[in-house]
C-alpha atoms as a PDB file:
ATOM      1  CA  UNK A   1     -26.043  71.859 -43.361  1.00  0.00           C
ATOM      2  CA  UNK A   2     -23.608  68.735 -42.942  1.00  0.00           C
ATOM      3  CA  UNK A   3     -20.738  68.191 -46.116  1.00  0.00           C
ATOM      4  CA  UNK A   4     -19.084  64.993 -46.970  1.00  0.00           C
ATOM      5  CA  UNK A   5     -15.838  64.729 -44.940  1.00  0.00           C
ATOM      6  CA  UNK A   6     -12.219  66.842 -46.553  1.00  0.00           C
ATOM      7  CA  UNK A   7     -15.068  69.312 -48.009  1.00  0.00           C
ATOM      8  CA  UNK A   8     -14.572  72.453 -47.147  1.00  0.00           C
ATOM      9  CA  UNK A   9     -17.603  74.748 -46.304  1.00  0.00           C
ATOM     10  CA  UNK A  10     -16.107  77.970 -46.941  1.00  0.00           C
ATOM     11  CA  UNK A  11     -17.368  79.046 -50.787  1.00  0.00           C
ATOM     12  CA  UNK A  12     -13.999  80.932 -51.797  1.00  0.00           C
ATOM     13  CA  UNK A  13     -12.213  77.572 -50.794  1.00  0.00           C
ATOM     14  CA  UNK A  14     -14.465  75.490 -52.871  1.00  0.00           C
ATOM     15  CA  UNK A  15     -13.655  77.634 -55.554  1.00  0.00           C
ATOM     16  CA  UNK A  16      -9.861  77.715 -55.593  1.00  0.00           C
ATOM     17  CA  UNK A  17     -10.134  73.668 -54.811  1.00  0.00           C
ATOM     18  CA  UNK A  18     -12.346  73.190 -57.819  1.00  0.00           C
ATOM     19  CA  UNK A  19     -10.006  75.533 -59.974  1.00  0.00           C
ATOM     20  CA  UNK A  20      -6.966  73.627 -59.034  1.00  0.00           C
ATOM     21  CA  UNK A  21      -8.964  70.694 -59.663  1.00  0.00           C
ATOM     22  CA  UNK A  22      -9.851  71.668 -63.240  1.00  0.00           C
ATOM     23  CA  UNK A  23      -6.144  72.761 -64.073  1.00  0.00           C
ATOM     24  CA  UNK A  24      -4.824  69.088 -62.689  1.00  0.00           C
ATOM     25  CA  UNK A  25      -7.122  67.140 -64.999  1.00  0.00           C
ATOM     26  CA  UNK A  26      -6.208  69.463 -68.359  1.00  0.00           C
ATOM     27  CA  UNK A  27      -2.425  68.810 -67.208  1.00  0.00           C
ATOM     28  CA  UNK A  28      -3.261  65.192 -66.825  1.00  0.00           C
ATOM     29  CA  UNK A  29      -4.787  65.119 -70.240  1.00  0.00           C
ATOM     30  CA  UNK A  30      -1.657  66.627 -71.859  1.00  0.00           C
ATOM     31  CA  UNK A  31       0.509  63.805 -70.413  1.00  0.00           C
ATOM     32  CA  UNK A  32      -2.034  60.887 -71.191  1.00  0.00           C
ATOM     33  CA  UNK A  33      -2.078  62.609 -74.927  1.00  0.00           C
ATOM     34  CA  UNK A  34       1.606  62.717 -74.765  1.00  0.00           C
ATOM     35  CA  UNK A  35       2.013  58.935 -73.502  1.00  0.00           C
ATOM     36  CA  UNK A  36      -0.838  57.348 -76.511  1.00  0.00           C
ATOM     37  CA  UNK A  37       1.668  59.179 -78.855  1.00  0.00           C
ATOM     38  CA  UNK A  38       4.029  56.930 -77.579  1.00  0.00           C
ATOM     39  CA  UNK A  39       1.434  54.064 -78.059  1.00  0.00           C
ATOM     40  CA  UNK A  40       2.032  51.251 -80.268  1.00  0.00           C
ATOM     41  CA  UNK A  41       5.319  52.329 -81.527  1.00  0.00           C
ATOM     42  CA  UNK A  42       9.038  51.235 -80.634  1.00  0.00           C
ATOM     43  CA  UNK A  43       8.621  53.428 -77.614  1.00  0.00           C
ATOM     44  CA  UNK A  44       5.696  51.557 -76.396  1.00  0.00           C
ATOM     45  CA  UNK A  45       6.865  49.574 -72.800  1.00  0.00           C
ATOM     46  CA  UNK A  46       5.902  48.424 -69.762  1.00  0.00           C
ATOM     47  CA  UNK A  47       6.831  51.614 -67.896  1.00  0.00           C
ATOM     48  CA  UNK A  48       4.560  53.638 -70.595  1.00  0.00           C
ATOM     49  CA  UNK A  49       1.545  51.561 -69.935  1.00  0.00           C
ATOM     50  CA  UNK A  50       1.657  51.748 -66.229  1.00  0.00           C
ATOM     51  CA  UNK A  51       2.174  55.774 -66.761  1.00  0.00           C
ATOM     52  CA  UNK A  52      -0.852  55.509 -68.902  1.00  0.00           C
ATOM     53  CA  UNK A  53      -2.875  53.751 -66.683  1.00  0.00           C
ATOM     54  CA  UNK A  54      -1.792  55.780 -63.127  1.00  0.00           C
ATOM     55  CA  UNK A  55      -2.909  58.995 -65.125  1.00  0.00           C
ATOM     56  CA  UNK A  56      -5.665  57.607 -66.325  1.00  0.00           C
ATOM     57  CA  UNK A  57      -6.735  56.500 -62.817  1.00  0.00           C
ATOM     58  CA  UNK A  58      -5.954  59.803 -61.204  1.00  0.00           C
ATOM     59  CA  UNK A  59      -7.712  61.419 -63.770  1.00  0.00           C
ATOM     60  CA  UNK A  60     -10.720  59.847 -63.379  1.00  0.00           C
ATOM     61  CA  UNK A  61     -10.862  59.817 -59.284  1.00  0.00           C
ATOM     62  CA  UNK A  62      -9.590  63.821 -59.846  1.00  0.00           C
ATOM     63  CA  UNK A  63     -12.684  63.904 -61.835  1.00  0.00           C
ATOM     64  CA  UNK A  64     -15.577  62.364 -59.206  1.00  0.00           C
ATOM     65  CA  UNK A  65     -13.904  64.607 -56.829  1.00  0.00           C
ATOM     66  CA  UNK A  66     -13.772  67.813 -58.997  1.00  0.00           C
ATOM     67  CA  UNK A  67     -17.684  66.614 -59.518  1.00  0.00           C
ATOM     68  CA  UNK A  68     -18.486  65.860 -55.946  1.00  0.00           C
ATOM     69  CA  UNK A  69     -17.008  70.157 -54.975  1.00  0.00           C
ATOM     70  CA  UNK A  70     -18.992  71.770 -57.331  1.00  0.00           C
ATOM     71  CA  UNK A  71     -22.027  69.948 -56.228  1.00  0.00           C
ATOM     72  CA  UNK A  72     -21.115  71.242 -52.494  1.00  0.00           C
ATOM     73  CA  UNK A  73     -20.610  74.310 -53.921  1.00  0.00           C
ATOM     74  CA  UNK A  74     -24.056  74.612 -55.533  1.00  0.00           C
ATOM     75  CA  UNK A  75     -25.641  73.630 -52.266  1.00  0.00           C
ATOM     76  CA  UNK A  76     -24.073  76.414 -50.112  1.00  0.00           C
ATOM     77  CA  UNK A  77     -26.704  78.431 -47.881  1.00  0.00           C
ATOM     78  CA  UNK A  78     -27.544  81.623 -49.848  1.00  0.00           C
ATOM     79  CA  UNK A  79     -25.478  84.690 -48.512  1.00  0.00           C
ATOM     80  CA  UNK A  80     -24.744  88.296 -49.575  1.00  0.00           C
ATOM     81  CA  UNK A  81     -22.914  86.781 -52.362  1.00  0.00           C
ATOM     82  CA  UNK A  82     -25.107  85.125 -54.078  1.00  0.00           C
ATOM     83  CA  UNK A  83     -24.941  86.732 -57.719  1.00  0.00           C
ATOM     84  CA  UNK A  84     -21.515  86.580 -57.584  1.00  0.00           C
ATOM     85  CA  UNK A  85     -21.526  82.768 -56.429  1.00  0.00           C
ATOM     86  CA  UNK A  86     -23.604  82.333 -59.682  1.00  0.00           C
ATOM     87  CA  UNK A  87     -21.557  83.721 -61.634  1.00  0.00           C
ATOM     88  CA  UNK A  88     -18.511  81.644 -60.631  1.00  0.00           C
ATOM     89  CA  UNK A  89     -20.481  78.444 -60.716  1.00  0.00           C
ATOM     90  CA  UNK A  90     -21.425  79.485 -64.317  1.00  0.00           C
ATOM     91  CA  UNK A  91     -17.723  79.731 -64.995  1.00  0.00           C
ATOM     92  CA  UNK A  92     -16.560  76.674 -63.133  1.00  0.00           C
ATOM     93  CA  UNK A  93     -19.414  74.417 -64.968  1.00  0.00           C
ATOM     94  CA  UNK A  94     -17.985  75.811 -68.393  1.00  0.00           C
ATOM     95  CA  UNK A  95     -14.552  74.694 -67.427  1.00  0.00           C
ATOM     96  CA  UNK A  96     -15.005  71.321 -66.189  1.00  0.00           C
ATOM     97  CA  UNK A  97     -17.228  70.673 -68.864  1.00  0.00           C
ATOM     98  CA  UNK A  98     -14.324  71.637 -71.251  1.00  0.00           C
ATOM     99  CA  UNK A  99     -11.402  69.990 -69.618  1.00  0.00           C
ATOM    100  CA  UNK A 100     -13.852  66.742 -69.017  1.00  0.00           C
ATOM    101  CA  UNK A 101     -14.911  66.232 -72.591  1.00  0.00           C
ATOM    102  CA  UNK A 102     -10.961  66.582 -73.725  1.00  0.00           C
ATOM    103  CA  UNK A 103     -10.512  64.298 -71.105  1.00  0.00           C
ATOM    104  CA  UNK A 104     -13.099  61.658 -72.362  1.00  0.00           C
ATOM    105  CA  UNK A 105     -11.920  62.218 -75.437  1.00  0.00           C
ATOM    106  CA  UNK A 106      -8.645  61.302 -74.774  1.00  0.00           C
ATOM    107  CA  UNK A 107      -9.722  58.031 -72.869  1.00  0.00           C
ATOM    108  CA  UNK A 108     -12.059  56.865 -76.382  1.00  0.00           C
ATOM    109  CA  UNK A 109      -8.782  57.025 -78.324  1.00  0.00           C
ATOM    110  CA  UNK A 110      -6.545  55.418 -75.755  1.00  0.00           C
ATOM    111  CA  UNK A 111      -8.907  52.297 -75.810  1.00  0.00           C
ATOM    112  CA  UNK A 112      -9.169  52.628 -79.468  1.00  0.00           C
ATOM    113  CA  UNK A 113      -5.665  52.447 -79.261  1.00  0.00           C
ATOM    114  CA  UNK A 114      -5.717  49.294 -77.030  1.00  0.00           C
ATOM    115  CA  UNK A 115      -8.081  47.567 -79.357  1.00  0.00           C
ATOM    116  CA  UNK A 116      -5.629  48.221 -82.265  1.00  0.00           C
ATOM    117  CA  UNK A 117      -2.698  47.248 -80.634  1.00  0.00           C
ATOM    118  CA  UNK A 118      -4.173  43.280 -79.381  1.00  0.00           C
ATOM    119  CA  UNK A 119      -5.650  43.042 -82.933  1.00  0.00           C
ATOM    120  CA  UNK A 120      -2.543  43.561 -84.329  1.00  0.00           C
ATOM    121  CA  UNK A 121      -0.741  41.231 -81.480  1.00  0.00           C
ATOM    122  CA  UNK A 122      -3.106  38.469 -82.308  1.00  0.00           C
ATOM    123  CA  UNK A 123      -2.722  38.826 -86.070  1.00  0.00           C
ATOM    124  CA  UNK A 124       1.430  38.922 -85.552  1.00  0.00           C
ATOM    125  CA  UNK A 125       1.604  35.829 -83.504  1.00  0.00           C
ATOM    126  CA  UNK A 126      -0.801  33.732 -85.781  1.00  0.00           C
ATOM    127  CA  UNK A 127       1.668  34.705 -88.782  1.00  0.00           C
ATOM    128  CA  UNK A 128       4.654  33.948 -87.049  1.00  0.00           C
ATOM    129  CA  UNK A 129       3.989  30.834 -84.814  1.00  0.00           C
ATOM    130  CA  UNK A 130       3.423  29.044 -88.466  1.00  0.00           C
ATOM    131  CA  UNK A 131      -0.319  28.827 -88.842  1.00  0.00           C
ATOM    132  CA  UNK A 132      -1.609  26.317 -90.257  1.00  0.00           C
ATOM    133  CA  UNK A 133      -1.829  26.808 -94.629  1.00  0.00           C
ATOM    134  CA  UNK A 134      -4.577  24.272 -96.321  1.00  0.00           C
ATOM    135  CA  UNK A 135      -2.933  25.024 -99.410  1.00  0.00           C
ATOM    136  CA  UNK A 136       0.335  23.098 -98.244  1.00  0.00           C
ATOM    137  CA  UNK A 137      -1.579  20.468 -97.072  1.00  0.00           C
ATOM    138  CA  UNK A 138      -1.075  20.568 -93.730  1.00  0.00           C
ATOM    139  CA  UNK A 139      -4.342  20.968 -92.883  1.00  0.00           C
ATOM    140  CA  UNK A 140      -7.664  19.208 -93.805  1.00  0.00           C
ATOM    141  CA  UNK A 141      -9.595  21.596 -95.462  1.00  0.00           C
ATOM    142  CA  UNK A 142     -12.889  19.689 -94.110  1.00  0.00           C
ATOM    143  CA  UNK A 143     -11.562  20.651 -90.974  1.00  0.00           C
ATOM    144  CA  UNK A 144     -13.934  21.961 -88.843  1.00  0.00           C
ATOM    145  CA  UNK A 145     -13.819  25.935 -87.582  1.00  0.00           C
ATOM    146  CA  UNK A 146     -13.830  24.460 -83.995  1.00  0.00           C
ATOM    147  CA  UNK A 147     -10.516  23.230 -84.680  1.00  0.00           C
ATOM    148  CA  UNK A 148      -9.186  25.531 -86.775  1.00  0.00           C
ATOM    149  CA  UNK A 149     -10.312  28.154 -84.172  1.00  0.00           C
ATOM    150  CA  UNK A 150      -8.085  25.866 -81.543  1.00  0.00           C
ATOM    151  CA  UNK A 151      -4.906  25.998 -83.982  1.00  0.00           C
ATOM    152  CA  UNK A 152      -4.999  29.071 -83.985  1.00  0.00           C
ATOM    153  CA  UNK A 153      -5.201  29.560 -80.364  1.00  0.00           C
ATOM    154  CA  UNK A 154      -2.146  27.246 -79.841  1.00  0.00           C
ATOM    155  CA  UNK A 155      -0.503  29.479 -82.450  1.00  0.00           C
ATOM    156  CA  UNK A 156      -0.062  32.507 -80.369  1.00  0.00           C
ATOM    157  CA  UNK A 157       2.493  32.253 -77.535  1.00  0.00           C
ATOM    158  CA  UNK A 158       2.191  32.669 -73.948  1.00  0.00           C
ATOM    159  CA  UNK A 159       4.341  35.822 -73.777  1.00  0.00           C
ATOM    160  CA  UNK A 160       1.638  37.071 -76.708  1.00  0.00           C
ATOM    161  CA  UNK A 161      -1.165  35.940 -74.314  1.00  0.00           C
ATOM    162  CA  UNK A 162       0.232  37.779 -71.230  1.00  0.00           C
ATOM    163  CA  UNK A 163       0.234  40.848 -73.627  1.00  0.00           C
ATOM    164  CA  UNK A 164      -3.360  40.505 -75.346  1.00  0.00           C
ATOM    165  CA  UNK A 165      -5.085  40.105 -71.374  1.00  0.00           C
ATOM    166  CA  UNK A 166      -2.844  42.710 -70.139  1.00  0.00           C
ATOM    167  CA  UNK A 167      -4.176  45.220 -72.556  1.00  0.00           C
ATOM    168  CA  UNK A 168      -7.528  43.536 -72.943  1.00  0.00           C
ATOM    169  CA  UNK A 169      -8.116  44.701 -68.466  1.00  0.00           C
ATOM    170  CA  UNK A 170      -6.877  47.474 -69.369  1.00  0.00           C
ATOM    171  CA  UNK A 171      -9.807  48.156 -71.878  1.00  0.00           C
ATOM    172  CA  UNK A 172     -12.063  47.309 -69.775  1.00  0.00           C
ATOM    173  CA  UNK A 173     -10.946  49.724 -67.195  1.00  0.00           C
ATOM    174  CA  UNK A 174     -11.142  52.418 -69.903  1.00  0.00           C
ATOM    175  CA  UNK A 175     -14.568  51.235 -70.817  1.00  0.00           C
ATOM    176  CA  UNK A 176     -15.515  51.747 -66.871  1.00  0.00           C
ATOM    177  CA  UNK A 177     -13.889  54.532 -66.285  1.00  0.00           C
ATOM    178  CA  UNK A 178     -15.719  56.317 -69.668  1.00  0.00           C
ATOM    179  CA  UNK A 179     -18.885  55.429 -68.324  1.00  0.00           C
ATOM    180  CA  UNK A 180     -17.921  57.271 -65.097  1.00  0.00           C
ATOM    181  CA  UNK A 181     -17.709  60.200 -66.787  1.00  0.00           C
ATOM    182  CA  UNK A 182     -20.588  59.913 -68.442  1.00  0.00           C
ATOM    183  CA  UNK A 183     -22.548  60.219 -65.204  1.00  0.00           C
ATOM    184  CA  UNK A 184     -20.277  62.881 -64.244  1.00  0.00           C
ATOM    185  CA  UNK A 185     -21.578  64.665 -67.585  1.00  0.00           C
ATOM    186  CA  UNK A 186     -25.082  63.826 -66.373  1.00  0.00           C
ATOM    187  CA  UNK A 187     -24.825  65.442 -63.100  1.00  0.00           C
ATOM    188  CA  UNK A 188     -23.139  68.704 -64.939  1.00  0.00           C
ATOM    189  CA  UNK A 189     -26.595  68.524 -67.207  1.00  0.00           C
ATOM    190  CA  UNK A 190     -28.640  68.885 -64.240  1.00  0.00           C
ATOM    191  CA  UNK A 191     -26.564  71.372 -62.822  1.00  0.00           C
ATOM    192  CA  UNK A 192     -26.497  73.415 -66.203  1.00  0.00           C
ATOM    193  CA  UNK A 193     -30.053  73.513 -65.995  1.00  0.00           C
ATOM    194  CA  UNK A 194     -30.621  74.382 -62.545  1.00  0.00           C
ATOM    195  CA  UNK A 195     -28.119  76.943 -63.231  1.00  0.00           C
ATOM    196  CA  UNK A 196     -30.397  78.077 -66.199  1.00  0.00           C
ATOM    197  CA  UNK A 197     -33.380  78.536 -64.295  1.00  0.00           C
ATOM    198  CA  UNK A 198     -31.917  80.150 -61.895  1.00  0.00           C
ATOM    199  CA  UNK A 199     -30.505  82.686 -65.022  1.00  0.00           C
ATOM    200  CA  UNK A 200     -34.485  82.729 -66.639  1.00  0.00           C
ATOM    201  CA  UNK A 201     -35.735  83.877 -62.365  1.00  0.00           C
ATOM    202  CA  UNK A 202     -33.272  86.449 -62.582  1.00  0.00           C
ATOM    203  CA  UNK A 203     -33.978  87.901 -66.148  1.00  0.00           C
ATOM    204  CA  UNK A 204     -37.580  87.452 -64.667  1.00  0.00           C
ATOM    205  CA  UNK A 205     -37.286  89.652 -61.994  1.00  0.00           C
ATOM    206  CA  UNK A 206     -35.641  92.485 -63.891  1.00  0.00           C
ATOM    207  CA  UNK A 207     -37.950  92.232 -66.541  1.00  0.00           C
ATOM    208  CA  UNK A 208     -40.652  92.693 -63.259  1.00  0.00           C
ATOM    209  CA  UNK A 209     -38.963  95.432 -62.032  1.00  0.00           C
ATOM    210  CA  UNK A 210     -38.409  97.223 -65.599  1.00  0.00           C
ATOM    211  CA  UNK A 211     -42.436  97.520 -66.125  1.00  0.00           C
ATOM    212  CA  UNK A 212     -42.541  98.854 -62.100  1.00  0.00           C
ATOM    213  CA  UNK A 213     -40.360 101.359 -62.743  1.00  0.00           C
ATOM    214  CA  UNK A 214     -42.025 102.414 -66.031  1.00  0.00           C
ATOM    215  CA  UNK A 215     -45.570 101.939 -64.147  1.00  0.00           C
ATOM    216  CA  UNK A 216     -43.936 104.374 -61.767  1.00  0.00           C
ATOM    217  CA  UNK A 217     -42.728 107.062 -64.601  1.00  0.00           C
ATOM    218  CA  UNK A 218     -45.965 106.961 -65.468  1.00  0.00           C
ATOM    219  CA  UNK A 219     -47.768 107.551 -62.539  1.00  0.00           C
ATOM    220  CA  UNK A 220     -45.293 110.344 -62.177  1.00  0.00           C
ATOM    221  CA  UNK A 221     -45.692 111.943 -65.095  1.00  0.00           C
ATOM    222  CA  UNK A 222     -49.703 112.038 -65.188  1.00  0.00           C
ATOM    223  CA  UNK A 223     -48.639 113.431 -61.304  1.00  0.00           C
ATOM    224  CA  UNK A 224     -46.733 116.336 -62.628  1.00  0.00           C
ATOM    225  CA  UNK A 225     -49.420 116.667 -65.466  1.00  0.00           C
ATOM    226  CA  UNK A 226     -52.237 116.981 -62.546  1.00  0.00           C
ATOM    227  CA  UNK A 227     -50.199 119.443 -60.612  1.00  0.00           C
ATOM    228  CA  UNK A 228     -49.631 121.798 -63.371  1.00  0.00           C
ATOM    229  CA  UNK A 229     -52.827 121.897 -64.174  1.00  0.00           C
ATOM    230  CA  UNK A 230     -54.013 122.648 -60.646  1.00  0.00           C
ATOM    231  CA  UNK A 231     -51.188 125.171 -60.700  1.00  0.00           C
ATOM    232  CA  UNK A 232     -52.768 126.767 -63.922  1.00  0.00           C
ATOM    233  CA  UNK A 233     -57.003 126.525 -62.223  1.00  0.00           C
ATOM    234  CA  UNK A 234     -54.996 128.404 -58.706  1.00  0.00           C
ATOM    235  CA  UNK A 235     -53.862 130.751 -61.347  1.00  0.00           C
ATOM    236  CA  UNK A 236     -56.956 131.468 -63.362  1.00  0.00           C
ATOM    237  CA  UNK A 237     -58.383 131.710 -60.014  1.00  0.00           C
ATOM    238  CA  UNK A 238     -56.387 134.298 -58.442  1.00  0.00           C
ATOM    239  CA  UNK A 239     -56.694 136.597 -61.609  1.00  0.00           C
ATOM    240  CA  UNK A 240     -60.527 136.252 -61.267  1.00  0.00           C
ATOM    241  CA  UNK A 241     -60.385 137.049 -58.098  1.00  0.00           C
ATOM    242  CA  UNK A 242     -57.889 139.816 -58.326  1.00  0.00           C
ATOM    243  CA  UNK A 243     -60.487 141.319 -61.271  1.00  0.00           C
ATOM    244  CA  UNK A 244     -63.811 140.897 -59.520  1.00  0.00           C
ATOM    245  CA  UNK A 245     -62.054 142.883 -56.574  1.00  0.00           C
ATOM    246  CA  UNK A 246     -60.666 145.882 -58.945  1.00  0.00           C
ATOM    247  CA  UNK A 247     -64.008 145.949 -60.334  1.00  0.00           C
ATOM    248  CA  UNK A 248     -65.715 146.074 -56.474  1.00  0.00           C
ATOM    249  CA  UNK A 249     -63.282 148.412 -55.806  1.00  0.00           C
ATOM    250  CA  UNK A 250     -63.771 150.728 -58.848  1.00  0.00           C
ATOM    251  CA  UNK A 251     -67.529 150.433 -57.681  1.00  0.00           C
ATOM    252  CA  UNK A 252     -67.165 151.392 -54.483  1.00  0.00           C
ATOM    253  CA  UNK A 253     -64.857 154.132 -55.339  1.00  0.00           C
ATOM    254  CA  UNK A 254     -67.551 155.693 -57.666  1.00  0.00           C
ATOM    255  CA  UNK A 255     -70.342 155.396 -55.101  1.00  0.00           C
ATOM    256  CA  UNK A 256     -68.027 156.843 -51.913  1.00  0.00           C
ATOM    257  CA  UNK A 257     -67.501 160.144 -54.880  1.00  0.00           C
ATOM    258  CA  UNK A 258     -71.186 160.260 -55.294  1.00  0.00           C
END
């Protein structure tokens, strides 16, 4: 069977690779938690957003790939091993389902995060770059919202602007990359159902083999049943005989004395 390329074929590698994999993306999680602590506050920078948005990225690729092993794995050509390979596919499925839902989790509230952060840029700059009051009559009041809309816009400064697209791509990416891993959850639903047949055939089959064996205790009993009775019909038998040939003998014995 042919595997993507930098897949390995052997099924204890895939296992330590998709282990390692799983640990990465929980570690990954803990610093992108650490970083949206950071988030909005005096702390926030430059420096923290491209952090954010490398471990973002390398937790989403880590992710696809993580996805992309365990598939391989499930594919393997059966071998001796096979129980124990479903086992540890049970277990690995568990734990990338856990450490991918924390990390999904963690992307929702970095974009909610993002959201919060340009609303509140927007909102700042309006205040401060003096707009316009109708109540100081600076304004028309039968101004139309077109231009009001365009006062508004002219309000907020370029550095502001910069800021609000900066952080509005970067929602977008978030929005992209959460719909990644909503596939990813798809293909782990298929899998966890495969895997679930798989766990009903097995169940099946000792089920199967439970009534054989107590068809078979049963056959052996009504066996053992037959052969003591035949034992007990040899025995009645024998006495008969043993009686019918004192009695011939006592017969005999009286005639020869005659």
């Amino acid at each position: 069977m042919a595997y993507q390329a930098g897949i390995p074929e052997e099924p204890n590698a895939l296992v330590q690779n998709i282990s390692s994999n799983i640990q990465r993306l929980g570690l990954l999680t803990s610093e992108l938690q650490r970083a949206l602590s950071l988030l909005g506050t005096a702390h926030d920078s430059d420096q923290l957003q491209q952090t954010l948005q490398q471990n973002q990225q390398q937790g989403n690729q880590l992710a696809k790939d993580t996805d992309r092993l365990i598939k391989a794995f499930s594919v393997l050509p059966a071998g001796a091993d096979q129980r124990q390979r479903k086992i540890q596919k049970e277990r690995l499925l568990n734990d990338f389902s856990a450490a991918l839902s924390t990390f999904q989790k963690t992307q929702r509230e970095a974009a909610d995060k993002e959201r919060e952060f340009v609303a509140r840029v927007r909102a700042s700059s309006r205040v401060s770059g003096g707009q316009p009051d109708a109540h100081h009559g600076n304004v028309n009041p039968f101004l139309t919202s077109d231009v009001q809309v365009q006062d508004q816009a002219e309000a907020v400064s370029e550095a502001d602007l910069r800021l609000i697209r900066e952080r509005e791509s970067a929602i977008r990416q978030l929005e992209s990359d959460i719909t990644d891993i909503n596939d990813i959850f798809k293909d782990l639903g298929v899998m966890v159902h495969e895997q679930g047949d798989v766990i009903d055939s097995i169940e099946a089959n000792v089920e199967s083999a439970d009534v054989n064996v107590q068809s078979a205790t049963q056959q052996l009993a009504r066996a053992a049943d037959y052969q003591r009775s035949s034992r007990k019909k040899i025995c009645i038998l024998i006495l008969v005989l043993v009686v019918v040939a004192v009695v011939v003998g006592l017969i005999i014995w009286g005639a020869a004395r005659q």
